[in-house]
C-alpha atoms as a PDB file:
ATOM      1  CA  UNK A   1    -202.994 158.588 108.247  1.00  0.00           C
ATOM      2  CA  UNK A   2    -199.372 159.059 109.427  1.00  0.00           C
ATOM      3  CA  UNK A   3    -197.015 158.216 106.082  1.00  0.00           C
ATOM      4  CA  UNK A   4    -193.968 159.397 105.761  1.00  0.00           C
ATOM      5  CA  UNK A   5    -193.384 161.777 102.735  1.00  0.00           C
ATOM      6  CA  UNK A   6    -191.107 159.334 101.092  1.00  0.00           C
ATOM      7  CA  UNK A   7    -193.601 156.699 101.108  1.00  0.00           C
ATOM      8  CA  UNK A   8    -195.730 158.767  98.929  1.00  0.00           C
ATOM      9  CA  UNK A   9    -193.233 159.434  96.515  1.00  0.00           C
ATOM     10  CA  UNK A  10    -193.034 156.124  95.310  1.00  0.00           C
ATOM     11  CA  UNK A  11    -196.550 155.480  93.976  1.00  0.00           C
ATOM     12  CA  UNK A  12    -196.465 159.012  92.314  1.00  0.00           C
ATOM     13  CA  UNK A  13    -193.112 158.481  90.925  1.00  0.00           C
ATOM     14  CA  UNK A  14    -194.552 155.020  89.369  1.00  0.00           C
ATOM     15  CA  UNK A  15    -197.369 156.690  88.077  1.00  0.00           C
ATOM     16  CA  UNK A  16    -195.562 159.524  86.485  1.00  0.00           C
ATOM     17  CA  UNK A  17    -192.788 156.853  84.889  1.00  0.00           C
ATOM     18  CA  UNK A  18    -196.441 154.884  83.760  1.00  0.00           C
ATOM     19  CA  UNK A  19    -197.808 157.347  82.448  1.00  0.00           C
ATOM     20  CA  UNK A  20    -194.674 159.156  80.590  1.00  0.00           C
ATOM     21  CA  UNK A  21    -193.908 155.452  79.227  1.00  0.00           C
ATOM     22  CA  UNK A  22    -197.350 155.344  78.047  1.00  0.00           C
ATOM     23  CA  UNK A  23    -197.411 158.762  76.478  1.00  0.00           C
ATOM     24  CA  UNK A  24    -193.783 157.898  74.866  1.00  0.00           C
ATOM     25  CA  UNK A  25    -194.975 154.775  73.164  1.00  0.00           C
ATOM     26  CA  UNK A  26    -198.219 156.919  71.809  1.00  0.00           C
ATOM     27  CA  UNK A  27    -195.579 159.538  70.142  1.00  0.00           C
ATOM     28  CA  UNK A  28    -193.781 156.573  68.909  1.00  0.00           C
ATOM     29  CA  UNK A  29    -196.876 154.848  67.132  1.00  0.00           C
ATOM     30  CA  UNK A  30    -198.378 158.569  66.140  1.00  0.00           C
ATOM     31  CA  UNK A  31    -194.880 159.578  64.332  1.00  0.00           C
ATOM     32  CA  UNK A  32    -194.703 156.664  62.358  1.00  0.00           C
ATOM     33  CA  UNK A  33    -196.532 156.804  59.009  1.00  0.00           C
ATOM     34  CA  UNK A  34    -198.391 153.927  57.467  1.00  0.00           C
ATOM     35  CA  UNK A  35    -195.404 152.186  55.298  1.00  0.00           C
ATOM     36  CA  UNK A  36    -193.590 152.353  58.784  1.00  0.00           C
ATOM     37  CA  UNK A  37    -195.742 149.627  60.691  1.00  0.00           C
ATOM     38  CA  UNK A  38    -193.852 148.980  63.722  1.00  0.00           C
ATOM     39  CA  UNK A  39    -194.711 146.732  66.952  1.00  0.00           C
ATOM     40  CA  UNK A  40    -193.975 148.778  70.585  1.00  0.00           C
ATOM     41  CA  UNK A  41    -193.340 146.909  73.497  1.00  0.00           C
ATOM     42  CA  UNK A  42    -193.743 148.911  77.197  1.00  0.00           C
ATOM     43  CA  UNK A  43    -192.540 147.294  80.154  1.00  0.00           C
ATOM     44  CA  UNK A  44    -192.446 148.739  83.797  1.00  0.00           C
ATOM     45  CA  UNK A  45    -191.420 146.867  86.624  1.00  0.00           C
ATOM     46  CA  UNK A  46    -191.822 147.853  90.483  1.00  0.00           C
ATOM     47  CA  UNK A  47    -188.272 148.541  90.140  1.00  0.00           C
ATOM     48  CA  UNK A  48    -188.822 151.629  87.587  1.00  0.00           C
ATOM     49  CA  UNK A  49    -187.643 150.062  84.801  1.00  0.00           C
ATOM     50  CA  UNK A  50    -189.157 151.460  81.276  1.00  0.00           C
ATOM     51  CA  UNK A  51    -187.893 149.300  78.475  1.00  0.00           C
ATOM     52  CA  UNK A  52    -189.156 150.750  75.065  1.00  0.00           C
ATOM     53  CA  UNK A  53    -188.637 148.146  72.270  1.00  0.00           C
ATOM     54  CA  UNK A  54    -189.590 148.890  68.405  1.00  0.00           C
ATOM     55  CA  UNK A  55    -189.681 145.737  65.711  1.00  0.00           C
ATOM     56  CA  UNK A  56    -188.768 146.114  61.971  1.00  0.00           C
ATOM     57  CA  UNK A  57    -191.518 147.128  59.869  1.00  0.00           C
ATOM     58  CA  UNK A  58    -193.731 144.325  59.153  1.00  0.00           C
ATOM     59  CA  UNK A  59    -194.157 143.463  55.251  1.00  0.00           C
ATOM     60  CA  UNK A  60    -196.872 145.568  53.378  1.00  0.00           C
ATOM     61  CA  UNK A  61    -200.164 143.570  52.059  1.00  0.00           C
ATOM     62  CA  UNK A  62    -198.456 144.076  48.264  1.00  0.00           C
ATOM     63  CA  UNK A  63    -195.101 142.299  49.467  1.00  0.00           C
ATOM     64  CA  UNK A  64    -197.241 139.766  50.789  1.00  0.00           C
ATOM     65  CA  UNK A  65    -199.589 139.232  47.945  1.00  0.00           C
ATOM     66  CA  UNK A  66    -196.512 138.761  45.681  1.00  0.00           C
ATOM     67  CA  UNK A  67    -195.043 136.230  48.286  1.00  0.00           C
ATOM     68  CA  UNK A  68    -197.939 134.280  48.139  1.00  0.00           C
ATOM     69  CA  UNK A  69    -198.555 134.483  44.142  1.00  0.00           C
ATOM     70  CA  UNK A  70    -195.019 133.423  43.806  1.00  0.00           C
ATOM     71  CA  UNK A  71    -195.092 130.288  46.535  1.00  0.00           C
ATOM     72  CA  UNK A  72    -198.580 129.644  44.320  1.00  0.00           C
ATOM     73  CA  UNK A  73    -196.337 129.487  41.500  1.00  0.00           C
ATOM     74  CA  UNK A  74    -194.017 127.506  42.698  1.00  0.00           C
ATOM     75  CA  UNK A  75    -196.383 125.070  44.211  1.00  0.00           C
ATOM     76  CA  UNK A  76    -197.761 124.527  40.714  1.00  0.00           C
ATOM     77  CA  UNK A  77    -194.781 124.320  38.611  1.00  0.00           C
ATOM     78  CA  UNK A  78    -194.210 120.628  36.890  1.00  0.00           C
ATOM     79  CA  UNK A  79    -191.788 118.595  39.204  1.00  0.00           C
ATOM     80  CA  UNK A  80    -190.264 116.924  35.746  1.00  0.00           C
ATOM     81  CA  UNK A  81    -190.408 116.872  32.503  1.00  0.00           C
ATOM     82  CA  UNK A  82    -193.305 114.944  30.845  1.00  0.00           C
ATOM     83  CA  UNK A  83    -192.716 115.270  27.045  1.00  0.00           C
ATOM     84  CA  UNK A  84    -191.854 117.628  24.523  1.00  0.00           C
ATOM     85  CA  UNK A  85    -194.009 119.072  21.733  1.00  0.00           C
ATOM     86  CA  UNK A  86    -192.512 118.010  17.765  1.00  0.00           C
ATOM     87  CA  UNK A  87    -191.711 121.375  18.555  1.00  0.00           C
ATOM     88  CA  UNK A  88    -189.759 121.375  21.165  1.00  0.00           C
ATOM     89  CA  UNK A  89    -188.142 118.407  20.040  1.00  0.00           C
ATOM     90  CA  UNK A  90    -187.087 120.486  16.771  1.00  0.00           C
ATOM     91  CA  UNK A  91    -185.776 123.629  18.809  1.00  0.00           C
ATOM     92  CA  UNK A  92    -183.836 121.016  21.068  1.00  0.00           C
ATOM     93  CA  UNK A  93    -181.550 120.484  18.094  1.00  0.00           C
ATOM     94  CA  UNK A  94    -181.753 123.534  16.385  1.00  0.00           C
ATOM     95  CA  UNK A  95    -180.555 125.018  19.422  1.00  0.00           C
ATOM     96  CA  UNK A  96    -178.330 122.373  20.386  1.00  0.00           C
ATOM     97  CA  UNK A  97    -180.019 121.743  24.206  1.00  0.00           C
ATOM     98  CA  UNK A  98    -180.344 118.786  26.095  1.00  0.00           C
ATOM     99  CA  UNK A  99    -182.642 117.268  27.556  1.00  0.00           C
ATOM    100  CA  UNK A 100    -180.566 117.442  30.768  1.00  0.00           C
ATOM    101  CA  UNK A 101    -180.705 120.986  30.476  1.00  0.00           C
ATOM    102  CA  UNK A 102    -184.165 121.519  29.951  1.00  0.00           C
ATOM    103  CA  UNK A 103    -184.167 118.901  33.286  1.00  0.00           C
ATOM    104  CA  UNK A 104    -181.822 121.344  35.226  1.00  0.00           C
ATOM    105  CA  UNK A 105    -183.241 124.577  34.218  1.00  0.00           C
ATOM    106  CA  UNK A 106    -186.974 123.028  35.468  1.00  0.00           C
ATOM    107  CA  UNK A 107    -185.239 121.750  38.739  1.00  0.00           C
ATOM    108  CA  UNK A 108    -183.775 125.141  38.977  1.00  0.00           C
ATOM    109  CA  UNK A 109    -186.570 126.704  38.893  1.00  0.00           C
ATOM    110  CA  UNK A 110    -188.531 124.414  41.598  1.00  0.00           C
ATOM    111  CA  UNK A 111    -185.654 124.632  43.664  1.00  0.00           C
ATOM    112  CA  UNK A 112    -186.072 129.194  43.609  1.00  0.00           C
ATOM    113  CA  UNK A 113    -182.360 129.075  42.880  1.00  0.00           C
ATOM    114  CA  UNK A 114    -180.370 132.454  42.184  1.00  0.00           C
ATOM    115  CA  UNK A 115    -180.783 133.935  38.730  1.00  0.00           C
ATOM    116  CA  UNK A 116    -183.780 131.644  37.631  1.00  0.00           C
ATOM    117  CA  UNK A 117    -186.661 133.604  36.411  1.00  0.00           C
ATOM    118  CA  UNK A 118    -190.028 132.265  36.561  1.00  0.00           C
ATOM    119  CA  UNK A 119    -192.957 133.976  34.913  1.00  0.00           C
ATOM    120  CA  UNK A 120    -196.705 132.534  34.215  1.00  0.00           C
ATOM    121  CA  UNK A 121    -197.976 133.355  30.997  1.00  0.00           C
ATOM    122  CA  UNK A 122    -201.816 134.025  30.954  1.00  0.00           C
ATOM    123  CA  UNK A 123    -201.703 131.578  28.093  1.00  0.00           C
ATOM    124  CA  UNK A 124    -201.310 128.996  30.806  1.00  0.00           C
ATOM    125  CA  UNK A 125    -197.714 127.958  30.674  1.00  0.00           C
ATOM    126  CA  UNK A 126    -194.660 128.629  32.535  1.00  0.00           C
ATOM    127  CA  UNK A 127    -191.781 130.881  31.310  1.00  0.00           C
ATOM    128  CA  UNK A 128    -188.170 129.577  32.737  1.00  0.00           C
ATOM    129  CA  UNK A 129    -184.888 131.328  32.260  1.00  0.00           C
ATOM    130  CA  UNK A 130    -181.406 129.788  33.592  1.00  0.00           C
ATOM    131  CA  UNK A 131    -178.193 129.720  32.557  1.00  0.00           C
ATOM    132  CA  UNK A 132    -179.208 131.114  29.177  1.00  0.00           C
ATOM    133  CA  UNK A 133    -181.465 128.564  28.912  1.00  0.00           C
ATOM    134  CA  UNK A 134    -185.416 129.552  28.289  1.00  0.00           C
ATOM    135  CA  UNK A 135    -187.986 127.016  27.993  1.00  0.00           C
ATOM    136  CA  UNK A 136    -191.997 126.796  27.973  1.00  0.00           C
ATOM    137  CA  UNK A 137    -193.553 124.564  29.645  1.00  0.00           C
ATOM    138  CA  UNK A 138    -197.276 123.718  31.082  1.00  0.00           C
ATOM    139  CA  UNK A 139    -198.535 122.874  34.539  1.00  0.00           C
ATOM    140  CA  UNK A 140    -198.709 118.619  33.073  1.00  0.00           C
ATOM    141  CA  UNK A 141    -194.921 119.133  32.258  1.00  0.00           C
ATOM    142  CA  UNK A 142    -195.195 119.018  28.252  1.00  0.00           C
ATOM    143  CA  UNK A 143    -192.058 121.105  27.020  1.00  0.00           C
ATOM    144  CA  UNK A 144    -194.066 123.480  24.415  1.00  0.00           C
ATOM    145  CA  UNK A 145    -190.669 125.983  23.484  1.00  0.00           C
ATOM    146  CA  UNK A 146    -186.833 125.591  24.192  1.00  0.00           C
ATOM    147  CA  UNK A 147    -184.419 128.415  23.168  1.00  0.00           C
ATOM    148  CA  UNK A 148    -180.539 129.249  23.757  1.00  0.00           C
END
């Protein structure tokens, strides 16, 4: 077997930048700790090229759950108004609201608009604040509690 030295060199050279790439992207992964999840990418090419690319953390399983609870939420919240309670028909004048504010605050709210809060009550009724604007209201829509 008559090959030139230099012809060697290549195949050990592609092994060594293999191998280093591979041993770089195992330091990578083993330095990172478990809040730090990461995707690495290793890419060599016959013409020695070792690209080393690193993605942003990926969301942790608590961001997600709350993602999901609150895209549940969302899902279930009334689209509209379907009546008021004789007591939320009281607080609307005590507290001088509108209807067309209880309306916006609601659409607000199913819209995920900045500064709307959204809470579920265990009770089984939605808490919405907007605009300085709270009301109660459950899954059918009935208005239960309206305050300024």
């Amino acid at each position: 077997m008559n090959v030139p030295p230099t012809e060697m060199r290549i195949p050990m050279k592609r092994t060594f930048t293999a191998t280093l790439a591979t041993f770089a992207s195992a330091a990578l992964v083993a330095c990172g700790t478990p809040a730090e999840n990461s995707t690495v990418t290793v890419t060599a090419t016959p013409e020695q090229t070792t690209e080393v690319v690193s993605s942003p953390a990926s969301a942790t399983q608590a961001e997600v759950g709350g993602n999901q609870a609150a895209e549940q939420q969302a899902a279930q919240l009334p689209a509209s108004v379907s009546g008021y309670t004789d007591e939320a028909r009281q607080e609307l004048a005590d507290e001088g609201v509108t209807e067309a504010e209880v309306e916006r605050v609601l659409q607000a709210a199913n819209n995920n608009e900045a500064g709307v809060e959204v809470d579920y009550d265990d009770d089984g009724y939605y808490e919405i604040k907007f605009q300085g604007i709270e009301i109660d209201i459950l899954p059918d829509g009935t208005v239960t509690d309206v305050e300024r």
